[in-house]
Protein backbone atom coordinates (compact mmCIF):
# COMPACT_ATOMS: atom_id res chain seq x y z
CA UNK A 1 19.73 -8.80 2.54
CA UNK A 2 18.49 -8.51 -1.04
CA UNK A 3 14.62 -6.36 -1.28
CA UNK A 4 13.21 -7.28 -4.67
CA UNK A 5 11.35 -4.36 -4.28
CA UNK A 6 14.53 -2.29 -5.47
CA UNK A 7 14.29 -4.21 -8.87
CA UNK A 8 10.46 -4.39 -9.23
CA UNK A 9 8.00 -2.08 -10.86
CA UNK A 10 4.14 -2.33 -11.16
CA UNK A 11 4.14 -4.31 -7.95
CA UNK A 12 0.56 -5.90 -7.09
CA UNK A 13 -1.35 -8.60 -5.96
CA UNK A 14 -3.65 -10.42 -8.62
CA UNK A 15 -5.54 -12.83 -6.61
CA UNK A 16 -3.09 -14.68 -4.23
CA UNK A 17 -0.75 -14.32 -6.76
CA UNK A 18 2.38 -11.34 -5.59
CA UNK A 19 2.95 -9.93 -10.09
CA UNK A 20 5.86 -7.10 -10.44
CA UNK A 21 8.50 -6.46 -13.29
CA UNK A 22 11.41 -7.86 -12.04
CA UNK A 23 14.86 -6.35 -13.63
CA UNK A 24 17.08 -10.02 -14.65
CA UNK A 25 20.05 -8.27 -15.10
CA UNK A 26 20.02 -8.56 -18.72
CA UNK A 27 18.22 -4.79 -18.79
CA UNK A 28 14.67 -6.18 -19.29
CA UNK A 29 11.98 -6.58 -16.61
CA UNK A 30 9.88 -9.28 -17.08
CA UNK A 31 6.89 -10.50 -14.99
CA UNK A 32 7.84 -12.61 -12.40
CA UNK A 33 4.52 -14.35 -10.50
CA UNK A 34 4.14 -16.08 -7.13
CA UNK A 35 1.20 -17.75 -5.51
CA UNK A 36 1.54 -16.44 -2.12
CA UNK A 37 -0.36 -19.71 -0.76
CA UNK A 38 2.61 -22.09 -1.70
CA UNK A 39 4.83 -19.93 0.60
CA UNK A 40 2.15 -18.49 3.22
CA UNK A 41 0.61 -20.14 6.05
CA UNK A 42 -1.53 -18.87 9.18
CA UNK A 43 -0.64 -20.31 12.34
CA UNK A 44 -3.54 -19.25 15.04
CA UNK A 45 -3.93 -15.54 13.09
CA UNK A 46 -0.37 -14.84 12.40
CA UNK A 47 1.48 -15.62 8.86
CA UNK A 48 3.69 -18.02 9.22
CA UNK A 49 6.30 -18.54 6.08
CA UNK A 50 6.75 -22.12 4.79
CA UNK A 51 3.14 -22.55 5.59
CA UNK A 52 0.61 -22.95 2.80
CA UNK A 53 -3.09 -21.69 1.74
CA UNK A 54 -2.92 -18.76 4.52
CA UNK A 55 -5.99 -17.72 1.88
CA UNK A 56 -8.01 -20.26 2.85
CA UNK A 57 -8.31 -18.67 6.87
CA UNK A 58 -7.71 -15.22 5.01
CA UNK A 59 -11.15 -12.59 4.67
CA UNK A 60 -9.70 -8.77 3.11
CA UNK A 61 -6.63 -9.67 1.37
CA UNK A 62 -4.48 -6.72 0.28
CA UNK A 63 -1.00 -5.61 -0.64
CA UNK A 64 0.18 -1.45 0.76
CA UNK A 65 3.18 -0.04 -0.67
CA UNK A 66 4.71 1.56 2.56
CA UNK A 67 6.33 4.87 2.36
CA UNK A 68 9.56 3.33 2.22
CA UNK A 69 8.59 1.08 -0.99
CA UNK A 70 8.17 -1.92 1.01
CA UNK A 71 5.33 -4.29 0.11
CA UNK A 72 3.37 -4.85 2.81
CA UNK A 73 0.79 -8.23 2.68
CA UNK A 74 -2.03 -7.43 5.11
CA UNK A 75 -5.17 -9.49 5.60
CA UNK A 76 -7.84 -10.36 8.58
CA UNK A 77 -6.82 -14.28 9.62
CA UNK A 78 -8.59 -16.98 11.50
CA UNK A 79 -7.20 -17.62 14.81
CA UNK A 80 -7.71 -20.91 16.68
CA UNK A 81 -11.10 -19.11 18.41
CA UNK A 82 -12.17 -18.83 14.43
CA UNK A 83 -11.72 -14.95 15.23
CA UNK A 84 -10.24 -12.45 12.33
CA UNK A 85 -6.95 -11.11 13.52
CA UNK A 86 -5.82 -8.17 11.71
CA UNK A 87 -2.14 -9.64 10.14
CA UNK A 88 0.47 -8.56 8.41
CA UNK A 89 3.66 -9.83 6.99
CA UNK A 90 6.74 -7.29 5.14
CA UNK A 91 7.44 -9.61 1.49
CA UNK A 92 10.73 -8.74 1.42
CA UNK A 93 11.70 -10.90 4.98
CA UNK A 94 11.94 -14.37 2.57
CA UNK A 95 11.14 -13.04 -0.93
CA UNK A 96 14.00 -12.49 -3.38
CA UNK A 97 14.80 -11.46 -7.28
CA UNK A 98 16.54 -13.76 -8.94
CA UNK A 99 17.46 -13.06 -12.54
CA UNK A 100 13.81 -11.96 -13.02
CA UNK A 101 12.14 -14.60 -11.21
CA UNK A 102 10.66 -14.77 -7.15
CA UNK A 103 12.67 -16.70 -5.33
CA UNK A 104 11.66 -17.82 -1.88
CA UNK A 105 14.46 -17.89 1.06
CA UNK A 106 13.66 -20.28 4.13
C-alpha cells in the first residue's frame, strides 16, 4: 500500500479541498490539490468513498494529523434521521501520490 503522507509536507485542508507538497520523484514537491467532494460521499452518517458532496450533509469539517502522520478527515454527518454523526475516514485507505499529483484508488 502506498501512504502519500510519506511524500507530503504542509498537509491541510483548504476548504474541501485535501493541499500538501507532494515529492514527483524528480526532487521537487509541488502542490498537488483534491476536492474531497468528487471522491467523498455520506451514506446515512458514514463516508462512503466513490460518493460525492459528503460536504453538503457535512457541519465541522476538519483534517488531524495522527501521531503516526496519518491524515485523518473528521467531520459531524447527516444520517438518514437528519442527526450529526461524529465520522471519520483515514485519507490514505484510497488516496495515492503519483508523480506529484493525488491520485484516487477505487
Amino acid at each position: 500500500m502506498s501512504y502519500f503522507h510519506v511524500t507530503a509536507s504542509n498537509i491541510r485542508l483548504e476548504g474541501n479541498e485535501l493541499v500538501a507538497n507532494l515529492d514527483n520523484g524528480s526532487g521537487e514537491s509541488p502542490e498537488a490539490r483534491i476536492d474531497l467532494n468528487t471522491v467523498l460521499g455520506n451514506e446515512d452518517g458514514h463516508f462512503s468513498w466513490g460518493g460525492k458532496n459528503f460536504s453538503a450533509s457535512a457541519e465541522n469539517i476538519c483534517l488531524e494529523i495522527a501521531a503516526d502522520g496519518m491524515p485523518i478527515l473528521r467531520a459531524d454527518l447527516k444520517n438518514s434521521d437528519e442527526a450529526l454523526v461524529s465520522a471519520n475516514v483515514n485519507l490514505t485507505e484510497r488516496l495515492i501520490n503519483t508523480f506529484g499529483e493525488f491520485q484516487f484508488q477505487e
